[in-house]
Protein backbone atom coordinates (compact mmCIF):
# COMPACT_ATOMS: atom_id res chain seq x y z
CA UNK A 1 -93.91 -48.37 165.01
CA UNK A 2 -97.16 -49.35 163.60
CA UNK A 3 -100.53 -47.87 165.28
CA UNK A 4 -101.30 -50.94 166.70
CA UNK A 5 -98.17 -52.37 168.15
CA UNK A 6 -98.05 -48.83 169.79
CA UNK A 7 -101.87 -49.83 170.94
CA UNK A 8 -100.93 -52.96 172.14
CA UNK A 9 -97.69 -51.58 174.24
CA UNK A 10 -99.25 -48.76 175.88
CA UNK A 11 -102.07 -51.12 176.66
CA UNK A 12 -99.90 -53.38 178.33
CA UNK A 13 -98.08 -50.30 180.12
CA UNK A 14 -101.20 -49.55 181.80
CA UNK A 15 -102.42 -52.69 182.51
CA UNK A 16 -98.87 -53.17 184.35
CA UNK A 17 -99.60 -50.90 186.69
CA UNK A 18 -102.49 -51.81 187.44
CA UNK A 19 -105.02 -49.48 185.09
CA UNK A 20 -108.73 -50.50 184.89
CA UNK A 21 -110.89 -49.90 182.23
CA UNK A 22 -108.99 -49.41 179.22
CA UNK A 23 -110.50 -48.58 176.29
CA UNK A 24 -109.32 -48.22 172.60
CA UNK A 25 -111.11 -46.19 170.20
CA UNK A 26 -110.60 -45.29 166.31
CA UNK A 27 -111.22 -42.21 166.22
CA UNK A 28 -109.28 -41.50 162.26
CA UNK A 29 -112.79 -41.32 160.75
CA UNK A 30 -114.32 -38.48 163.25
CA UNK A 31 -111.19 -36.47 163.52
CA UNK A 32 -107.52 -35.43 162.02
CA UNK A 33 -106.39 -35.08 165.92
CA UNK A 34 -105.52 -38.66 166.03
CA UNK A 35 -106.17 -42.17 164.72
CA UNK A 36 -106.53 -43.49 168.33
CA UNK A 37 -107.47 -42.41 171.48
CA UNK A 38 -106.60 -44.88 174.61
CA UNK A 39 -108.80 -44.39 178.01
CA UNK A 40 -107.96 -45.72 180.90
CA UNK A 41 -108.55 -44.99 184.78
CA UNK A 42 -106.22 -45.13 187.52
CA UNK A 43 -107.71 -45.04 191.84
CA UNK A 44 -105.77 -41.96 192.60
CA UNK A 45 -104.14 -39.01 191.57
CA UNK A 46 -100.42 -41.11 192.26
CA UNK A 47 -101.39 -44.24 190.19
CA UNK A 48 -102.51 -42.23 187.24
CA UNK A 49 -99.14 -40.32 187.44
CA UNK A 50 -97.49 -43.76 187.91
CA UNK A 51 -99.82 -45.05 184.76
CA UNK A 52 -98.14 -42.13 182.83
CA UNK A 53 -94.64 -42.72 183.64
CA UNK A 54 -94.70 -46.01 182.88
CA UNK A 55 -96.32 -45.58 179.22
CA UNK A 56 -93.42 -42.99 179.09
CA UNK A 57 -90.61 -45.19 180.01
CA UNK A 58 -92.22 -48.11 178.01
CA UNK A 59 -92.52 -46.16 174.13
CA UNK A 60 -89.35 -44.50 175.32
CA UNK A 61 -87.58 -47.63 175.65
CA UNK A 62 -89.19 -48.68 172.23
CA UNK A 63 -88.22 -45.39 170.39
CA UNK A 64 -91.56 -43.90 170.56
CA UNK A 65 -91.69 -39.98 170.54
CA UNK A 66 -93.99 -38.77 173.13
CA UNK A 67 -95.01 -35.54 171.85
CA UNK A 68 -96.62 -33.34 174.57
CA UNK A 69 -98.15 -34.31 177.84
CA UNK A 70 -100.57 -32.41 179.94
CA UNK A 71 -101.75 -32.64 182.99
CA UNK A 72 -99.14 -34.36 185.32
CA UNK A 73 -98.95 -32.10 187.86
CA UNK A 74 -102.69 -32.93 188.84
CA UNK A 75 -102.79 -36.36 188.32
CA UNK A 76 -106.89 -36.00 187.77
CA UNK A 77 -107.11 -36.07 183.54
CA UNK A 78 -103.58 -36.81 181.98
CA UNK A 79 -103.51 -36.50 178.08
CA UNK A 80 -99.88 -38.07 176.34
CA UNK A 81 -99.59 -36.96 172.45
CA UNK A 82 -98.15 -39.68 170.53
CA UNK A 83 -98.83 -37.83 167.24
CA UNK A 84 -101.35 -40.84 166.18
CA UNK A 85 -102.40 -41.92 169.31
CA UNK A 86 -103.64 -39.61 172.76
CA UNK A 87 -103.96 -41.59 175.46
CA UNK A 88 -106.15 -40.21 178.27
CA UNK A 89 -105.50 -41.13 181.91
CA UNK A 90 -108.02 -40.24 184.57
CA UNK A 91 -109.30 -40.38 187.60
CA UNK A 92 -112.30 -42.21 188.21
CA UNK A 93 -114.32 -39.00 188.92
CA UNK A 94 -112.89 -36.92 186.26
CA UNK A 95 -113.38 -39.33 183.74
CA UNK A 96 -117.39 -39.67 184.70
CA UNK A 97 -117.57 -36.79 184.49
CA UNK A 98 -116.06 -35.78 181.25
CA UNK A 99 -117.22 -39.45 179.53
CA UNK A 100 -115.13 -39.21 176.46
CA UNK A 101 -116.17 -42.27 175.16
CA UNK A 102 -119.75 -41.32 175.12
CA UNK A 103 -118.31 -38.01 173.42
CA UNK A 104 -116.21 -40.28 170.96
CA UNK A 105 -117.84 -44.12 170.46
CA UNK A 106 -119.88 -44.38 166.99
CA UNK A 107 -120.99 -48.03 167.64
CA UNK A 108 -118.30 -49.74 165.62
CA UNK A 109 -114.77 -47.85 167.00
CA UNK A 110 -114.00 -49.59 169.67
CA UNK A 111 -110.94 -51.48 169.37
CA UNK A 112 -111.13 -54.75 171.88
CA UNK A 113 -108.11 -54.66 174.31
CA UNK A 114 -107.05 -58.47 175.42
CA UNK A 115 -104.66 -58.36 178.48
CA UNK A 116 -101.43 -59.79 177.85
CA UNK A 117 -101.40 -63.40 179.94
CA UNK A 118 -99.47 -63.43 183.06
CA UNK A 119 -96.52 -65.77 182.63
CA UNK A 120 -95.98 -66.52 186.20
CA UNK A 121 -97.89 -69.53 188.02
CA UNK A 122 -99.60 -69.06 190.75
CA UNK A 123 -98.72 -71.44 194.19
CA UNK A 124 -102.80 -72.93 194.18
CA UNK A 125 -101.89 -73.75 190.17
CA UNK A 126 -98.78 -75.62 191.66
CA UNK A 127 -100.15 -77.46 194.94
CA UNK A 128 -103.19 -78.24 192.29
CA UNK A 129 -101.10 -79.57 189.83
CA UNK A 130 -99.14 -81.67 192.58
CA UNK A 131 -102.44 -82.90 194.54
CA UNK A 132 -103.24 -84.16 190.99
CA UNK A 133 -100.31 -86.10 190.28
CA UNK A 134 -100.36 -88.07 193.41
């Protein structure tokens, strides 16, 4: 799978569940580690364990080898090796105070993540859309 379809999928993974602040960042210019590092924030110690599991069942179900996680047991900083990509999952506090996009942003590296649009409709949208046509 190409870098950024992987991006976009673990993007959308944690945006699924509900992750804020997700940030994408080239990193293949300031490091051999990776080419990509994803950051995003989950409210608790469970949701950034749930974030985790459901990148992992996501690239799983795609054929995507996760290569090492660490972290899980604490839920506070999770890091998930993709070989290419590390995504970092945090809590809010942890990832204050450890800022790794301060540590890691040039200027020009960040790579703009659009959420995917919801395809359901909403009941206002509906009773809108009715009210309208009568």
């Amino acid at each position: 799978m190409q870098t950024q379809q992987l991006s976009d999928l673990i993007c959308n993974a944690i945006s699924d569940k509900k992750g804020t602040d997700i940030v994408v960042l080239d990193v293949a210019h300031m490091t051999s580690v990776a080419e990509r590092f994803i950051i995003a924030s989950g409210r608790s110690a469970t949701q950034v364990k749930a974030l985790c599991d459901e990148v992992e069942k996501k690239t799983e179900e795609a054929g995507v080898l996760l290569l090492r996680t660490e972290g899980y047991r604490e839920g506070r900083w999770i890091a998930m090796d993709f070989g290419h990509i590390i995504v970092h999952l945090f809590n809010a506090e942890t990832r204050e105070f450890y800022h790794l996009e301060k540590l890691w942003t040039d200027g020009a590296n960040v790579i703009p993540f659009t959420e995917k649009k919801s395809k359901t409709v909403s009941k206002t949208s509906v009773k809108k859309k009715i009210k309208n046509e009568n």
